[in-house]
Protein backbone atom coordinates (compact mmCIF):
# COMPACT_ATOMS: atom_id res chain seq x y z
CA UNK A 1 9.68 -11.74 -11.93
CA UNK A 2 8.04 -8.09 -11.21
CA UNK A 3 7.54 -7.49 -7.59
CA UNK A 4 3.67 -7.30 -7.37
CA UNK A 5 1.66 -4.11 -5.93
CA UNK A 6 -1.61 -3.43 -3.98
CA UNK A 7 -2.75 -0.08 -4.61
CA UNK A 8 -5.62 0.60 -2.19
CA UNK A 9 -7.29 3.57 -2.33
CA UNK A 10 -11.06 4.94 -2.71
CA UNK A 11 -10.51 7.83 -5.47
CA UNK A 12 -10.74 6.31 -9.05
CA UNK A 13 -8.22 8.56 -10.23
CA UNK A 14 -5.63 8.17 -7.61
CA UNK A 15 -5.79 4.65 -8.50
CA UNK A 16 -5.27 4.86 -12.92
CA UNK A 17 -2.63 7.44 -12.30
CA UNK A 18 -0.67 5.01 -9.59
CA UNK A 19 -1.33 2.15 -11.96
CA UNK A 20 0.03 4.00 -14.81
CA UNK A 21 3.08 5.64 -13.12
CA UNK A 22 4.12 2.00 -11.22
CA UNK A 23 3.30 -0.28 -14.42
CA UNK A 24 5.91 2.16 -15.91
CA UNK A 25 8.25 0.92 -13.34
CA UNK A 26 7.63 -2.13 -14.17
CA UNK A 27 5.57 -3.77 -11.54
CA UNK A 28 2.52 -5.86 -11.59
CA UNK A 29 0.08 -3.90 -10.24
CA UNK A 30 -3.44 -5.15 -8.53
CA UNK A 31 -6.21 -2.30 -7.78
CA UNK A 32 -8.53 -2.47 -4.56
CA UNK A 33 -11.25 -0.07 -3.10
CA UNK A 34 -11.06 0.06 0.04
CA UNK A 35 -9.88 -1.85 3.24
CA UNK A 36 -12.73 -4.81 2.50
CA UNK A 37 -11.27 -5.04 -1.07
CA UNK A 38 -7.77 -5.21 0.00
CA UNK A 39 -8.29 -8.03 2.48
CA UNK A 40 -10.19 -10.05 -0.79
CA UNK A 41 -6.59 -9.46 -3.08
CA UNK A 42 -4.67 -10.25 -0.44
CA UNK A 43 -5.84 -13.58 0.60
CA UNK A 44 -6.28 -14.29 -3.68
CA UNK A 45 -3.13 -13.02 -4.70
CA UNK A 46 -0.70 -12.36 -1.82
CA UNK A 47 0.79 -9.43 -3.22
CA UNK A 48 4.41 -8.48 -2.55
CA UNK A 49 3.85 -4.80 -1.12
CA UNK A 50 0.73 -3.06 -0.15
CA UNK A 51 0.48 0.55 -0.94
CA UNK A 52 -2.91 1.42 1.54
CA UNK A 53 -4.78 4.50 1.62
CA UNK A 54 -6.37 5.47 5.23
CA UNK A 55 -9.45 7.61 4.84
CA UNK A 56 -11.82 5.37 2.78
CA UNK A 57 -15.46 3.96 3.13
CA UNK A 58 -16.56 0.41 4.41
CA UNK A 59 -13.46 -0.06 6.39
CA UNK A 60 -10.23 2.62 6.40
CA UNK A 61 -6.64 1.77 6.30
CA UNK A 62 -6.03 1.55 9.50
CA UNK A 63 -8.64 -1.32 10.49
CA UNK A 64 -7.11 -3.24 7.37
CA UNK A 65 -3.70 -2.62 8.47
CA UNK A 66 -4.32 -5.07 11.54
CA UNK A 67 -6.47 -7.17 9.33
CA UNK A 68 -3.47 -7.92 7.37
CA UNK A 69 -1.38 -8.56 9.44
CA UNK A 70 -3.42 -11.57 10.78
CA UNK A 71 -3.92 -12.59 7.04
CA UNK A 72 0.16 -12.48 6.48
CA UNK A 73 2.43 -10.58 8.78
CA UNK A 74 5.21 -10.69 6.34
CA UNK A 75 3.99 -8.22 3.25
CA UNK A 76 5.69 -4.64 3.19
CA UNK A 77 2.54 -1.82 3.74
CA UNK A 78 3.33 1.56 2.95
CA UNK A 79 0.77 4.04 4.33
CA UNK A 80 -0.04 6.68 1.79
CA UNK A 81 -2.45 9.22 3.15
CA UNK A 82 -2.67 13.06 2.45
CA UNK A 83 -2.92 13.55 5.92
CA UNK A 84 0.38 13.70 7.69
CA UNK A 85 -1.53 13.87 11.23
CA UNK A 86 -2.24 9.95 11.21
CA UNK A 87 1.84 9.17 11.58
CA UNK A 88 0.72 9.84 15.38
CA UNK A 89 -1.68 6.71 15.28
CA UNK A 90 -0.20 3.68 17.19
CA UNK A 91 -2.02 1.65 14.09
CA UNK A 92 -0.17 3.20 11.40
CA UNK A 93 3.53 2.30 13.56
CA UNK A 94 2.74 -1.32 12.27
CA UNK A 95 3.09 0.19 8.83
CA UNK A 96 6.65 -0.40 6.98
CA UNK A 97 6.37 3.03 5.93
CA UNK A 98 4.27 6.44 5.58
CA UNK A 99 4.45 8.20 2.51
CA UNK A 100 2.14 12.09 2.45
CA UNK A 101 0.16 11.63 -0.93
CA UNK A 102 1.84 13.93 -3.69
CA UNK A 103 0.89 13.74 -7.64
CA UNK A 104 5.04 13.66 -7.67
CA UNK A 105 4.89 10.14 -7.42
CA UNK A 106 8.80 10.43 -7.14
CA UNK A 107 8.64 9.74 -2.93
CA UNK A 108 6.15 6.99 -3.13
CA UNK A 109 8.71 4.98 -5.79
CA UNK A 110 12.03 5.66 -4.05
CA UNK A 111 10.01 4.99 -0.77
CA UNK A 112 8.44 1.33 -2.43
CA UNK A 113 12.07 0.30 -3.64
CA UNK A 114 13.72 0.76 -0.51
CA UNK A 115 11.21 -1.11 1.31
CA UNK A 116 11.12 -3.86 -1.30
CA UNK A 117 14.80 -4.21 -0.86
CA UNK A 118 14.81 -4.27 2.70
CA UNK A 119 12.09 -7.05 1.99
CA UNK A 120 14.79 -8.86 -0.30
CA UNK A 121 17.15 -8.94 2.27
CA UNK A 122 15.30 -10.32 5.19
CA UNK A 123 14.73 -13.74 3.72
C-alpha cells in the first residue's frame, strides 16, 4: 500500500506540481490550503507524512505544527518553506525535517523517503 502524503501549502501551483511530481513516485497524495485545512485531512484521513508549508493565511505552519501534534504525535512533518531563516524557530525543531523549497523536487523526495523509512523502522 502507497505511503500517503499531505501537501500543505497556499500557492495553487506549488501544490499541482508536488502532486504531479509525488503521484509519479507513487504515493497517494491529499492537497490542503493552509494550516486550518491540514488539521481537517488529518483528523479525516490520518495521512502517513505531512509535507507543511509555513508562510500561509488563516493559520501558518508553524501554529499547525503544534496543532498536530496534539491531533497525532506520531506522523512524520517535513517543513518545506523557501525561507531558510525559520530552521531558527523552536516550533519548527518539532518538525522531522526542513526541506528549503526548490522546483528540483529531487531534495524534498530523497528527504520524504528517508523520513518514511525511519518511520518504518520505529514501529
Amino acid at each position: 500500500m502507497p505511503a500517503k502524503l499531505l501537501v500543505v501549502d497556499d500557492e495553487e501551483n506549488i501544490r499541482f506540481l508536488y502532486e504531479q511530481e509525488l503521484l509519479d513516485e507513487g504515493y497517494q497524495i491529499i492537497l490542503a490550503r493552509d494550516g486550518k485545512e491540514c488539521l481537517e485531512m488529518v483528523k479525516q484521513h490520518s495521512p502517513d507524512l505531512i509535507v507543511l508549508d509555513i508562510r500561509m493565511p488563516r493559520m501558518d505552519g508553524l501554529e499547525a505544527i503544534g496543532k498536530i501534534i496534539e491531533i497525532n504525535k506520531d506522523i512524520p512533518i517535513i517543513i518545506n518553506s523557501a525561507y531558510s531563516t525559520y530552521k531558527d524557530d523552536f516550533m519548527s525543531w518539532a518538525a522531522d525535517a526542513y526541506v528549503v523549497k526548490s522546483y528540483d523536487l529531487d531534495s524534498l523526495k530523497s528527504t520524504i523517503r528517508e523520513v518514511l523509512e525511519k518511520k518504518k523502522h520505529k514501529k
